[in-house]
PDB file of N, CA and C in Angstrom:
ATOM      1  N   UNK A   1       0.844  -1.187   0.000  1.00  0.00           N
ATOM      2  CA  UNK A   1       0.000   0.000   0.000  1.00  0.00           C
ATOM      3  C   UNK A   1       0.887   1.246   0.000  1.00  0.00           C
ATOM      4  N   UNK A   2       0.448   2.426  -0.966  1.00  0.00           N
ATOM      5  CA  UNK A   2       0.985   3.252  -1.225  1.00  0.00           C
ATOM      6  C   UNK A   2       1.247   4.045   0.451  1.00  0.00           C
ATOM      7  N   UNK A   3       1.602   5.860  -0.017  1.00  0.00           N
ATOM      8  CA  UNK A   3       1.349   5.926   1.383  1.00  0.00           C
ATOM      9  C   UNK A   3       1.251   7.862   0.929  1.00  0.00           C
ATOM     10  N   UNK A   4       0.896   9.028   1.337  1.00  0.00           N
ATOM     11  CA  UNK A   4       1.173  10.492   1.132  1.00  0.00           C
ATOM     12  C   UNK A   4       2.006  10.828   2.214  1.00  0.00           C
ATOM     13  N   UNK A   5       2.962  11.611   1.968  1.00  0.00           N
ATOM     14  CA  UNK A   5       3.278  12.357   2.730  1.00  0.00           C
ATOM     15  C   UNK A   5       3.296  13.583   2.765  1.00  0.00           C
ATOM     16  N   UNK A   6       2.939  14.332   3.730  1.00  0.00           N
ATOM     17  CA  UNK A   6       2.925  15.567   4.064  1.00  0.00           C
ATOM     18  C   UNK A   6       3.947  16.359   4.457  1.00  0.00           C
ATOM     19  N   UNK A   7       4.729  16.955   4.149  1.00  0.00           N
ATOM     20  CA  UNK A   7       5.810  17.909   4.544  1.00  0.00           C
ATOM     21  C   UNK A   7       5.661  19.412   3.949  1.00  0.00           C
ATOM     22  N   UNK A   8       6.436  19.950   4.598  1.00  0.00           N
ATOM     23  CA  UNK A   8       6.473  21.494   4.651  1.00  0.00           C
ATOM     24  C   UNK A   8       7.690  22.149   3.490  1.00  0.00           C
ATOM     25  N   UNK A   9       7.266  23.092   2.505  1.00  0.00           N
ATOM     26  CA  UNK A   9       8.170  23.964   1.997  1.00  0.00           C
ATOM     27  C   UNK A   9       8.922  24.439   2.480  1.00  0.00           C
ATOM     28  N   UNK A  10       9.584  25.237   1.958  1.00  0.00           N
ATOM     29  CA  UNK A  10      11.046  26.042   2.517  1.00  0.00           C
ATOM     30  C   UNK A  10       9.853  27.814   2.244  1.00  0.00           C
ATOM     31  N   UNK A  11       8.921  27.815   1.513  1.00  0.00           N
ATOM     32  CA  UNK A  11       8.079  29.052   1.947  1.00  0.00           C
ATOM     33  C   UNK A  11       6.994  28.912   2.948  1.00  0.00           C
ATOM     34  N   UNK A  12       7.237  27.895   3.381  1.00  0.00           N
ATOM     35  CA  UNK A  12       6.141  27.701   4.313  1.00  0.00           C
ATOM     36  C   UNK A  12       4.633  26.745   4.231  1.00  0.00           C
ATOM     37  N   UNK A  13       5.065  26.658   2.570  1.00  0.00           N
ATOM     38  CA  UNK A  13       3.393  26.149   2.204  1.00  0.00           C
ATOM     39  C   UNK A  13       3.690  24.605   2.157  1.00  0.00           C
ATOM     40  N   UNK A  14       2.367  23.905   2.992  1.00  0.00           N
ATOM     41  CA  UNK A  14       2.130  22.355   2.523  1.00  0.00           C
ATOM     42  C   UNK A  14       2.318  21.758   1.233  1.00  0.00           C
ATOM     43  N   UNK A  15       3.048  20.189   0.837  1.00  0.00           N
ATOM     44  CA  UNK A  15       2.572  19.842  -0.180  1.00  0.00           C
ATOM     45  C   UNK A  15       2.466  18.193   0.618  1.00  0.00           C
ATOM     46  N   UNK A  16       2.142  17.282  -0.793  1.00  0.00           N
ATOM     47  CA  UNK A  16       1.989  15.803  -0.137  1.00  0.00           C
ATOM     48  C   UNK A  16       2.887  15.068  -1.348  1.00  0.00           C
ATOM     49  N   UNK A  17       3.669  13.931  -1.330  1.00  0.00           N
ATOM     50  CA  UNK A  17       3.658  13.001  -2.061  1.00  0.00           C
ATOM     51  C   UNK A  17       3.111  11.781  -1.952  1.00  0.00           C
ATOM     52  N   UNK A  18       2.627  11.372  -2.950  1.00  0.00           N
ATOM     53  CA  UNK A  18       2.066  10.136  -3.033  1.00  0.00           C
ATOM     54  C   UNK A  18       3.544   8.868  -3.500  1.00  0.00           C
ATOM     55  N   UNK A  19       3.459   8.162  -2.457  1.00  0.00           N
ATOM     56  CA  UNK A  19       5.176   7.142  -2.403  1.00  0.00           C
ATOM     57  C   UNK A  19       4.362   5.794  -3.194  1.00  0.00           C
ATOM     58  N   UNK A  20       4.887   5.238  -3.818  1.00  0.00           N
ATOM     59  CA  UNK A  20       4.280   3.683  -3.814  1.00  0.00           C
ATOM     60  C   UNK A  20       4.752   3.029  -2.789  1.00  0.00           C
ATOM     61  N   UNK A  21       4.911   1.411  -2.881  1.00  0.00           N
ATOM     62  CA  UNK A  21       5.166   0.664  -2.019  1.00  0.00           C
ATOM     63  C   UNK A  21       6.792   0.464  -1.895  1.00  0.00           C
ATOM     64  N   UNK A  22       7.467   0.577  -3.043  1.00  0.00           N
ATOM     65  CA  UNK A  22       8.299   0.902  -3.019  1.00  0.00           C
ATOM     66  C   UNK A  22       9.500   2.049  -3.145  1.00  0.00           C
ATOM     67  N   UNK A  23       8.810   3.110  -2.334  1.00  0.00           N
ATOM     68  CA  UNK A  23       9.434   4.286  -1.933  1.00  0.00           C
ATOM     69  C   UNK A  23       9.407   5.568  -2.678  1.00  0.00           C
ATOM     70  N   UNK A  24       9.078   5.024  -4.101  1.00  0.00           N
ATOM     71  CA  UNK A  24       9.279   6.085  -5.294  1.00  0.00           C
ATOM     72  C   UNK A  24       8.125   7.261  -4.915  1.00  0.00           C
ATOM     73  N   UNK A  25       8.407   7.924  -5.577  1.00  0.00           N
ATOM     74  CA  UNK A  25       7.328   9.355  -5.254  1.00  0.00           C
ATOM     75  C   UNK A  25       6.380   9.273  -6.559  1.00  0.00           C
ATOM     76  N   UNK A  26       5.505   9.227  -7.192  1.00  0.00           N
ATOM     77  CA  UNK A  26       4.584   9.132  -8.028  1.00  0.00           C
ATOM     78  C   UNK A  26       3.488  10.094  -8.457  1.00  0.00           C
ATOM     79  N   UNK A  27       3.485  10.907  -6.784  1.00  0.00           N
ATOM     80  CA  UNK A  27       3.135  12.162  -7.601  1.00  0.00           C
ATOM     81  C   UNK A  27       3.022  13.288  -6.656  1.00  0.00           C
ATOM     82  N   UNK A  28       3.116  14.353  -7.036  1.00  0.00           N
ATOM     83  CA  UNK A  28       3.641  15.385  -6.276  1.00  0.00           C
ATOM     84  C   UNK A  28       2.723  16.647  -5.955  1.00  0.00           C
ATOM     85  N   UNK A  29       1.767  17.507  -4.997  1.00  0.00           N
ATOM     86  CA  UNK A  29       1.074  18.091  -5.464  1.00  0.00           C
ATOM     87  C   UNK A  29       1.410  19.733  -5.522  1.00  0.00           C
ATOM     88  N   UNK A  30       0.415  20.322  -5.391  1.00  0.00           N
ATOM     89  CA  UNK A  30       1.324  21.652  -5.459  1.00  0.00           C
ATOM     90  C   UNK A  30       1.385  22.439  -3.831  1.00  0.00           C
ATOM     91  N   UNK A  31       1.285  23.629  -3.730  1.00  0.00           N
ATOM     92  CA  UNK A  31       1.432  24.021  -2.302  1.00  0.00           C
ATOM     93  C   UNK A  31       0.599  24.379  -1.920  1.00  0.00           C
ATOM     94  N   UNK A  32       0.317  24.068  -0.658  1.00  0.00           N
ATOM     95  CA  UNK A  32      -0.978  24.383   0.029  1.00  0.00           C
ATOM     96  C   UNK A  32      -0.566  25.734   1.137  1.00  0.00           C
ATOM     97  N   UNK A  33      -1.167  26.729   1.637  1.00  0.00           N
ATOM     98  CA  UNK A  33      -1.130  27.694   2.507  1.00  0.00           C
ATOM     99  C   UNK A  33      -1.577  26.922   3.685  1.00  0.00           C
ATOM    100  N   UNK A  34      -2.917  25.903   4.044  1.00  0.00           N
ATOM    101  CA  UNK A  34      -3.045  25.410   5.509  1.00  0.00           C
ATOM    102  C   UNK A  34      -2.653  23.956   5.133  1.00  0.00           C
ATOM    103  N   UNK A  35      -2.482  22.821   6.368  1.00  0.00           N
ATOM    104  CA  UNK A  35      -2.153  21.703   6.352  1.00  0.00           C
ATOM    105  C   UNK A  35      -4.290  20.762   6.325  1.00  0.00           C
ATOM    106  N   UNK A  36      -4.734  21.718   6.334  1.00  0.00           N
ATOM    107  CA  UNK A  36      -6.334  21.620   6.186  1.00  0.00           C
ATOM    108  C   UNK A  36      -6.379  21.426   4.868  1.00  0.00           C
ATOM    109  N   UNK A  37      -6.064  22.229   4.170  1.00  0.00           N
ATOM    110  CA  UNK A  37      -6.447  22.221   2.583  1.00  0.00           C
ATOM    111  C   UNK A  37      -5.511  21.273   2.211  1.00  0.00           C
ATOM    112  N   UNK A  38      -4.333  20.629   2.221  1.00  0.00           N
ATOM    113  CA  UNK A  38      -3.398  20.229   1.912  1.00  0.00           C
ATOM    114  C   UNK A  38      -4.116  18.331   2.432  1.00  0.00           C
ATOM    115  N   UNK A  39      -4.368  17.985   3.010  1.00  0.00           N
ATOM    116  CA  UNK A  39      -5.720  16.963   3.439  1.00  0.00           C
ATOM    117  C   UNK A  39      -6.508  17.089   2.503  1.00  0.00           C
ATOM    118  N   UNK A  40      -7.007  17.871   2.279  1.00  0.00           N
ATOM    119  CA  UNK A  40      -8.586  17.846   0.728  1.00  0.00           C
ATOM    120  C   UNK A  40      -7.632  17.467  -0.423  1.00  0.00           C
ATOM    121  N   UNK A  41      -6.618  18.020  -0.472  1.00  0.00           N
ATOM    122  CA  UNK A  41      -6.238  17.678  -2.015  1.00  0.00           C
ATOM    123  C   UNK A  41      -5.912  16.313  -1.701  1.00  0.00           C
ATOM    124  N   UNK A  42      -5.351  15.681  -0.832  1.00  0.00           N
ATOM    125  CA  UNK A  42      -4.933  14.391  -0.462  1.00  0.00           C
ATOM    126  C   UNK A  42      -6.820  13.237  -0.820  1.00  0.00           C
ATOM    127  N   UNK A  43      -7.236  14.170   0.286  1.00  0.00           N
ATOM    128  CA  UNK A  43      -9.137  13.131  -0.362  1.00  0.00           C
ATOM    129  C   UNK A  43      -9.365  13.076  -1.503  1.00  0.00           C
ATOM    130  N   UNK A  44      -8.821  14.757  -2.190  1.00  0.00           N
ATOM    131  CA  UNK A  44      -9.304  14.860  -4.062  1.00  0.00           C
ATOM    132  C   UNK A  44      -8.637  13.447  -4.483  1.00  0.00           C
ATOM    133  N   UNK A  45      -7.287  12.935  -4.338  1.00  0.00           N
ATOM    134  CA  UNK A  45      -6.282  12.194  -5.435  1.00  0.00           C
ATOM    135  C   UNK A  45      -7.380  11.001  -4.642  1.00  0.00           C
ATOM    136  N   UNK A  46      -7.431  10.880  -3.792  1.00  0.00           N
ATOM    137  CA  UNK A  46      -7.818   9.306  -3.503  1.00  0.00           C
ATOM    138  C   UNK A  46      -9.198   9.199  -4.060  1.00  0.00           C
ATOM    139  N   UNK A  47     -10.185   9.898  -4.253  1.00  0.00           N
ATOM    140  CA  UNK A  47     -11.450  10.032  -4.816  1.00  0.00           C
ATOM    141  C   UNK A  47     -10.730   9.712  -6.653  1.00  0.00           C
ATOM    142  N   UNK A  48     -10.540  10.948  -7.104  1.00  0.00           N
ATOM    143  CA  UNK A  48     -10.268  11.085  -8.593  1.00  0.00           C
ATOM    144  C   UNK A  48      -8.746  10.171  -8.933  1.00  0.00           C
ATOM    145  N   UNK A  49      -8.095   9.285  -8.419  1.00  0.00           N
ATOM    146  CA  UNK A  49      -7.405   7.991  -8.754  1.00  0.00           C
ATOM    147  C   UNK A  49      -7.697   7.425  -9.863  1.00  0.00           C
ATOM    148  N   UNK A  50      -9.067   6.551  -9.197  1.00  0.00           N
ATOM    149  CA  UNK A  50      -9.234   5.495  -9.486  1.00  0.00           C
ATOM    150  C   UNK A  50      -9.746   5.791 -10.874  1.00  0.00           C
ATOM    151  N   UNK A  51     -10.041   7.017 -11.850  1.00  0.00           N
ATOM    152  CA  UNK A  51     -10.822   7.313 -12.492  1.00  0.00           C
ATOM    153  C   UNK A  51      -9.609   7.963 -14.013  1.00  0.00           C
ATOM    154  N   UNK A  52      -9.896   7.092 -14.547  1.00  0.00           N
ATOM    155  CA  UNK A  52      -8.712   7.173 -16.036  1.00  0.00           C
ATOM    156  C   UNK A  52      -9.005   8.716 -16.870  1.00  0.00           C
ATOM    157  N   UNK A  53     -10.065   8.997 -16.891  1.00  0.00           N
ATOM    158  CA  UNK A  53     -10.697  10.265 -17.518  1.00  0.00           C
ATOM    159  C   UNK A  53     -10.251  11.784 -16.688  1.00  0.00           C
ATOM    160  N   UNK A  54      -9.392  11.203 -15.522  1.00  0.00           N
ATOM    161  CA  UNK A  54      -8.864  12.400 -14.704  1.00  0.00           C
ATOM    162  C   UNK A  54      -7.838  12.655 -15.003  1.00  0.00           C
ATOM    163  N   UNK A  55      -6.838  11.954 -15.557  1.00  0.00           N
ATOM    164  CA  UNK A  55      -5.023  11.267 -16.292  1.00  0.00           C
ATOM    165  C   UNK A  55      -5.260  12.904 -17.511  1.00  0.00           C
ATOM    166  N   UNK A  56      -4.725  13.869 -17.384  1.00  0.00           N
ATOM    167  CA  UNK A  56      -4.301  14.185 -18.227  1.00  0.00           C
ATOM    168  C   UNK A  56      -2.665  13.847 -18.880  1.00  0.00           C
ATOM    169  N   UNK A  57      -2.713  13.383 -19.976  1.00  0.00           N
ATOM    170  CA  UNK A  57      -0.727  12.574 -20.371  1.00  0.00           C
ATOM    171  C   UNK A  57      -0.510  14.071 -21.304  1.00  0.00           C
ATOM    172  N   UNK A  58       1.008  13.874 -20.968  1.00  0.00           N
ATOM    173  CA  UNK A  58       1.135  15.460 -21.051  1.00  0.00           C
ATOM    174  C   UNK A  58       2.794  15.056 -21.753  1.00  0.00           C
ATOM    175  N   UNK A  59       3.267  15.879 -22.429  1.00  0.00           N
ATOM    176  CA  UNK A  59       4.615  15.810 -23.347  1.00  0.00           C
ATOM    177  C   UNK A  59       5.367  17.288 -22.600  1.00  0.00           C
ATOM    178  N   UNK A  60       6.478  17.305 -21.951  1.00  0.00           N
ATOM    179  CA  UNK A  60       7.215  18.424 -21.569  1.00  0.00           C
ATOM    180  C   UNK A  60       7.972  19.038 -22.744  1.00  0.00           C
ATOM    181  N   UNK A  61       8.943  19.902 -22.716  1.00  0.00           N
ATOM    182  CA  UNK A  61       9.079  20.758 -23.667  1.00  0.00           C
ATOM    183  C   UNK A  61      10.650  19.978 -24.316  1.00  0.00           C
ATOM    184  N   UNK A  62      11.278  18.772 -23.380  1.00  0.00           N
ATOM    185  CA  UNK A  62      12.364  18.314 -23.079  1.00  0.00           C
ATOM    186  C   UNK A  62      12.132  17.078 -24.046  1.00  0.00           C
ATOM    187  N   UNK A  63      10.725  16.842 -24.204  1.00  0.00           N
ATOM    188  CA  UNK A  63       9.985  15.824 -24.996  1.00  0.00           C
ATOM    189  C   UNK A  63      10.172  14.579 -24.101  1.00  0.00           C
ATOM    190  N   UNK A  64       9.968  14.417 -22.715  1.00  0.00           N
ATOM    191  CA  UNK A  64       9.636  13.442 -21.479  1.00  0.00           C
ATOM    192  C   UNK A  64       8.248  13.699 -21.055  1.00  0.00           C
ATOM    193  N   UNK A  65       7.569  12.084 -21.012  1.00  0.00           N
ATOM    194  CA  UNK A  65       6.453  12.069 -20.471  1.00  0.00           C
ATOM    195  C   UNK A  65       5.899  12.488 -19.435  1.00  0.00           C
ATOM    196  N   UNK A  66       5.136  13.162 -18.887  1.00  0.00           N
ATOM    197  CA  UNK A  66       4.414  13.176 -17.722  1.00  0.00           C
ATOM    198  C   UNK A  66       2.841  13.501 -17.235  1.00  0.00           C
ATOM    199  N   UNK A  67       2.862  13.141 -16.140  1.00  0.00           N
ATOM    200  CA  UNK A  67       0.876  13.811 -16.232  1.00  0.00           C
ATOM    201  C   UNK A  67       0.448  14.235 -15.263  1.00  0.00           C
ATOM    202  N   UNK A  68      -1.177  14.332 -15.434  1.00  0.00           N
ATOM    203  CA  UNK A  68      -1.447  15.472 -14.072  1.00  0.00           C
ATOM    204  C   UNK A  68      -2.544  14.645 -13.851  1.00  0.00           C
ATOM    205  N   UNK A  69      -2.624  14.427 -12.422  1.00  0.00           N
ATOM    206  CA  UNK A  69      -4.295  14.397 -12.330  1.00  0.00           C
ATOM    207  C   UNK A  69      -5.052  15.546 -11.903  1.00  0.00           C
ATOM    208  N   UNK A  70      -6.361  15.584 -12.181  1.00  0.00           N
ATOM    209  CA  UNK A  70      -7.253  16.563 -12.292  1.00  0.00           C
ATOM    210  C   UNK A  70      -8.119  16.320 -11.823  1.00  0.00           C
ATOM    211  N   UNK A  71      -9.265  17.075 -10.426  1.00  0.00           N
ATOM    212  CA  UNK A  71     -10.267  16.559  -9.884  1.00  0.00           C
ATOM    213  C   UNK A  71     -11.664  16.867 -10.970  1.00  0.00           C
ATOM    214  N   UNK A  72     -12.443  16.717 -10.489  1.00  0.00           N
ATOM    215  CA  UNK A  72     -14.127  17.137 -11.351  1.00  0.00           C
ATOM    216  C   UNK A  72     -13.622  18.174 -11.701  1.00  0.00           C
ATOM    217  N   UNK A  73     -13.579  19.123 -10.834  1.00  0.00           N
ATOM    218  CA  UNK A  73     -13.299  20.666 -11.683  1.00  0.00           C
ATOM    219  C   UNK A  73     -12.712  21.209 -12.698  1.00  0.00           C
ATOM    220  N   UNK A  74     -11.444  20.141 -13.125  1.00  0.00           N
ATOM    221  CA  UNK A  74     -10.537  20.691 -13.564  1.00  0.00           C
ATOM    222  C   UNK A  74      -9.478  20.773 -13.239  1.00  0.00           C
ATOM    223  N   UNK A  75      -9.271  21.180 -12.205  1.00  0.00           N
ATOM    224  CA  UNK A  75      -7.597  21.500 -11.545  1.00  0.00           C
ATOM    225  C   UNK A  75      -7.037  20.444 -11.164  1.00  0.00           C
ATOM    226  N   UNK A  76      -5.926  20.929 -11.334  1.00  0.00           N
ATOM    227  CA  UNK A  76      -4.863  19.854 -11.161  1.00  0.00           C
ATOM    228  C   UNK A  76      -4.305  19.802 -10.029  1.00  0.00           C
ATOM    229  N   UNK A  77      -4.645  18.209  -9.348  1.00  0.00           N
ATOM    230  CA  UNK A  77      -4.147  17.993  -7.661  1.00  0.00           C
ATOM    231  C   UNK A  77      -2.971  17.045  -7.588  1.00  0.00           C
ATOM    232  N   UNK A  78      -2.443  16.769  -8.335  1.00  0.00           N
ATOM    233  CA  UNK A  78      -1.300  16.342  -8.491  1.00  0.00           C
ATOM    234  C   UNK A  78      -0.218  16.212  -9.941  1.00  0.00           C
ATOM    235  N   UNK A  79       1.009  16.116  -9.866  1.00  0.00           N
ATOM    236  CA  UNK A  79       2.065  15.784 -11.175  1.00  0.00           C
ATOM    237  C   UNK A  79       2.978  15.155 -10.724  1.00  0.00           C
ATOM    238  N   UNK A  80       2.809  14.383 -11.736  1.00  0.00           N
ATOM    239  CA  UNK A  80       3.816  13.032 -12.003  1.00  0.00           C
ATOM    240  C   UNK A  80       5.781  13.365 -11.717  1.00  0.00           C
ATOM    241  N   UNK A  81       6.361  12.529 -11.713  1.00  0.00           N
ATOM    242  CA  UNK A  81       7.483  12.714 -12.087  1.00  0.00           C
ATOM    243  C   UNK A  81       7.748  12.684 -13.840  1.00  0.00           C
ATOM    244  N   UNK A  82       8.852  12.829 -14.491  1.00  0.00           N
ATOM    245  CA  UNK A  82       9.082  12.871 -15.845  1.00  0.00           C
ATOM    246  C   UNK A  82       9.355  11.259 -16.247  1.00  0.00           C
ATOM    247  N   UNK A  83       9.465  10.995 -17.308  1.00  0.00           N
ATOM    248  CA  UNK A  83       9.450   9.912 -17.882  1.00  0.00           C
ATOM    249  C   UNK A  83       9.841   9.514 -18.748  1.00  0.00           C
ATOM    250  N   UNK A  84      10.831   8.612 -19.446  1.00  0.00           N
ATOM    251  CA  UNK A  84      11.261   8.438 -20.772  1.00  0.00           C
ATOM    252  C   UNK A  84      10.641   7.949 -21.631  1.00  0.00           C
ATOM    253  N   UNK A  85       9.568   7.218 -21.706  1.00  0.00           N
ATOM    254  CA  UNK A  85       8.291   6.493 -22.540  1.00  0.00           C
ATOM    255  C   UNK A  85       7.175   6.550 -22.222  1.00  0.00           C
ATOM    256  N   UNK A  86       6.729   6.925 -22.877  1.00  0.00           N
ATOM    257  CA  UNK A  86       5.440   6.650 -23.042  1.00  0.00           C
ATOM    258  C   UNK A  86       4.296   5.441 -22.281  1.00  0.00           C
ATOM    259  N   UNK A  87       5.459   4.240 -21.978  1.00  0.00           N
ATOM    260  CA  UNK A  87       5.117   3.272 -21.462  1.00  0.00           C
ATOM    261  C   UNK A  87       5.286   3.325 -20.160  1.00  0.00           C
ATOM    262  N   UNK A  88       6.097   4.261 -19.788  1.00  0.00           N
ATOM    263  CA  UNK A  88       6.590   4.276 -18.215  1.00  0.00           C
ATOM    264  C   UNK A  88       5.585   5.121 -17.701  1.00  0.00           C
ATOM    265  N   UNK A  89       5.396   6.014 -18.264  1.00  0.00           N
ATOM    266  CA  UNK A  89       4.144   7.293 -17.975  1.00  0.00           C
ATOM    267  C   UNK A  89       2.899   6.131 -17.888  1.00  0.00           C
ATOM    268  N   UNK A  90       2.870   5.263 -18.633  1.00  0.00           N
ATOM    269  CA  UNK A  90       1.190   4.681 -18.148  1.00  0.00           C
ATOM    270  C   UNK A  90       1.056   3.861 -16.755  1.00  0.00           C
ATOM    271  N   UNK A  91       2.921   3.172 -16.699  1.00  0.00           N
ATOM    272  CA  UNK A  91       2.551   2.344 -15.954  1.00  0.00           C
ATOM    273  C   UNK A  91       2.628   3.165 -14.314  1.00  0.00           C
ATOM    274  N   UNK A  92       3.331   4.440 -14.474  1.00  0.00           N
ATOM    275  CA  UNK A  92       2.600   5.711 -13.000  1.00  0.00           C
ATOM    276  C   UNK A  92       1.362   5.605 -12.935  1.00  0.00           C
ATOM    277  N   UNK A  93       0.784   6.078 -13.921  1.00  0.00           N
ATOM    278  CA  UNK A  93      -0.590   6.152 -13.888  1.00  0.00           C
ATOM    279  C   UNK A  93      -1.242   5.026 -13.087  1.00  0.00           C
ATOM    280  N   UNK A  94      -0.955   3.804 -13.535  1.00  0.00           N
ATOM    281  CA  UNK A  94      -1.743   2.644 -13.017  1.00  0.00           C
ATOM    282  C   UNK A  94      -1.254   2.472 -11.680  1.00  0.00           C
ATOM    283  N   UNK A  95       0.503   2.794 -11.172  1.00  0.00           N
ATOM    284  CA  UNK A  95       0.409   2.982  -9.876  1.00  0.00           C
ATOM    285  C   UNK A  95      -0.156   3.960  -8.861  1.00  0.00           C
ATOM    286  N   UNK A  96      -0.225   4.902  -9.241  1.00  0.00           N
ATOM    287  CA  UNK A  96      -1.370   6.079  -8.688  1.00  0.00           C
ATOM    288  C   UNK A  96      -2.689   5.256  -8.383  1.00  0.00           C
ATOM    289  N   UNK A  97      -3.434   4.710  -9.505  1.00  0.00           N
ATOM    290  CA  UNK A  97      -4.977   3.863  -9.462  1.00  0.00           C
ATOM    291  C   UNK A  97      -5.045   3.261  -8.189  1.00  0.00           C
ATOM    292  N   UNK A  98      -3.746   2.205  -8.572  1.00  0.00           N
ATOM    293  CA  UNK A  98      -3.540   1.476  -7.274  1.00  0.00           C
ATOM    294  C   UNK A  98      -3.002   1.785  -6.089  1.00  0.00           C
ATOM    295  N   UNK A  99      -2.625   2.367  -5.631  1.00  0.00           N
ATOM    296  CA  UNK A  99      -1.879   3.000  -4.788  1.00  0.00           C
ATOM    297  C   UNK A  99      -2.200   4.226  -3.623  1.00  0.00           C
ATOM    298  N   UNK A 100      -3.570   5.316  -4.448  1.00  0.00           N
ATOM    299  CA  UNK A 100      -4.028   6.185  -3.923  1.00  0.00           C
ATOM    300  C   UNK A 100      -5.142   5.887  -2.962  1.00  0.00           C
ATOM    301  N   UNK A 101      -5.782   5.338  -3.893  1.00  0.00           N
ATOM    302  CA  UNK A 101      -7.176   4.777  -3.150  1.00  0.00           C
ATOM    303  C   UNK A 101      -7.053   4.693  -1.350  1.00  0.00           C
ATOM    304  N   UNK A 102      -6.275   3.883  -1.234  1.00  0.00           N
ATOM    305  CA  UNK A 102      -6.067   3.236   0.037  1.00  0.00           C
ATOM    306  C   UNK A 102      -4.719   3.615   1.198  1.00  0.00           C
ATOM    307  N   UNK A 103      -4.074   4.315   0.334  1.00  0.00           N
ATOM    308  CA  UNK A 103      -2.716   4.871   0.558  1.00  0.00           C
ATOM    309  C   UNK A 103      -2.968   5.770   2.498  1.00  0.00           C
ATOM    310  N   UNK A 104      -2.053   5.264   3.298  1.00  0.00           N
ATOM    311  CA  UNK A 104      -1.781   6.244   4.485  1.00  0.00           C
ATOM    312  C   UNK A 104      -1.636   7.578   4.612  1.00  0.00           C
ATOM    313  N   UNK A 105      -1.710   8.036   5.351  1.00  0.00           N
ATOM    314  CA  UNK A 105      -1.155   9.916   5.262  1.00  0.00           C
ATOM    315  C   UNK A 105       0.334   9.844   6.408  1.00  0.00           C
ATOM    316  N   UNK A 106       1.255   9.959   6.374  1.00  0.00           N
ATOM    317  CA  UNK A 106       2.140  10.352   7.111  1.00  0.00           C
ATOM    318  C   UNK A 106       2.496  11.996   6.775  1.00  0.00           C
ATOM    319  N   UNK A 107       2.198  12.893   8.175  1.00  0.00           N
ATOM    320  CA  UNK A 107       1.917  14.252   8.137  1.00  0.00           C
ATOM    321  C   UNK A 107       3.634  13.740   9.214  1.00  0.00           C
ATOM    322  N   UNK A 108       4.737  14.898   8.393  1.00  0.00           N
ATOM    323  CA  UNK A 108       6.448  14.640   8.610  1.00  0.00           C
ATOM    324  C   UNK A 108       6.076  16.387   9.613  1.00  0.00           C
ATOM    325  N   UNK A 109       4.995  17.185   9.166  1.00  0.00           N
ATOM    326  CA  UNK A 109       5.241  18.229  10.012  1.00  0.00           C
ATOM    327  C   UNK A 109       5.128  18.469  11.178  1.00  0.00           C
ATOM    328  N   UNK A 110       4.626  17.869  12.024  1.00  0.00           N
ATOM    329  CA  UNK A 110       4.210  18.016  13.083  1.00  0.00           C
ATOM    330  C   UNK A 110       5.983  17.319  14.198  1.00  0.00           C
TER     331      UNK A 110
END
């Protein structure tokens, strides 16, 4: 089972990673101002995971894969690391699916 972690910026603002089981970081979100809101985006990824139509796959400018997930709204509550194929970018994806759903919170700030 995956797991988020919560840690603190160097400006102060929350973010979380989502680790798999084996340690890697899989996806990264952006910064939160409270450790409150920084929790919702953590519920957003575990809600909008499991859901393939949230995967935006995305080409960087470096021409390395990567992606975002995106809740109902639109916005984007998490990004991937970069990727050399095309194939590696899907198989994040499918660890995110698996991984978020059920994944722990370890909050490193406190």
């Amino acid at each position: 089972m995956g797991k988020f972690i919560i840690t603190k910026r160097k400006n102060e603002e929350f973010q979380f990673n989502l680790e798999a089981t084996n340690g890697q970081v899989i996806l990264t979100s952006e910064g939160y101002t409270t450790k409150a809101s920084c929790k919702t985006g953590i519920e957003s990824v575990k809600t909008n995971a499991p859901l393939d139509s949230r995967y935006a796959r995305e080409m960087a400018k470096n021409n390395k894969y990567y992606f975002n997930l995106k809740a109902g709204n639109g916005e984007i509550i998490g990004t991937s690391q970069m990727y050399t194929s095309l194939n590696n970018r899907e198989n994040g994806i499918e660890s995110v699916k698996a991984n978020a759903p059920e994944a722990t919170i370890v909050d490193e700030t406190v």
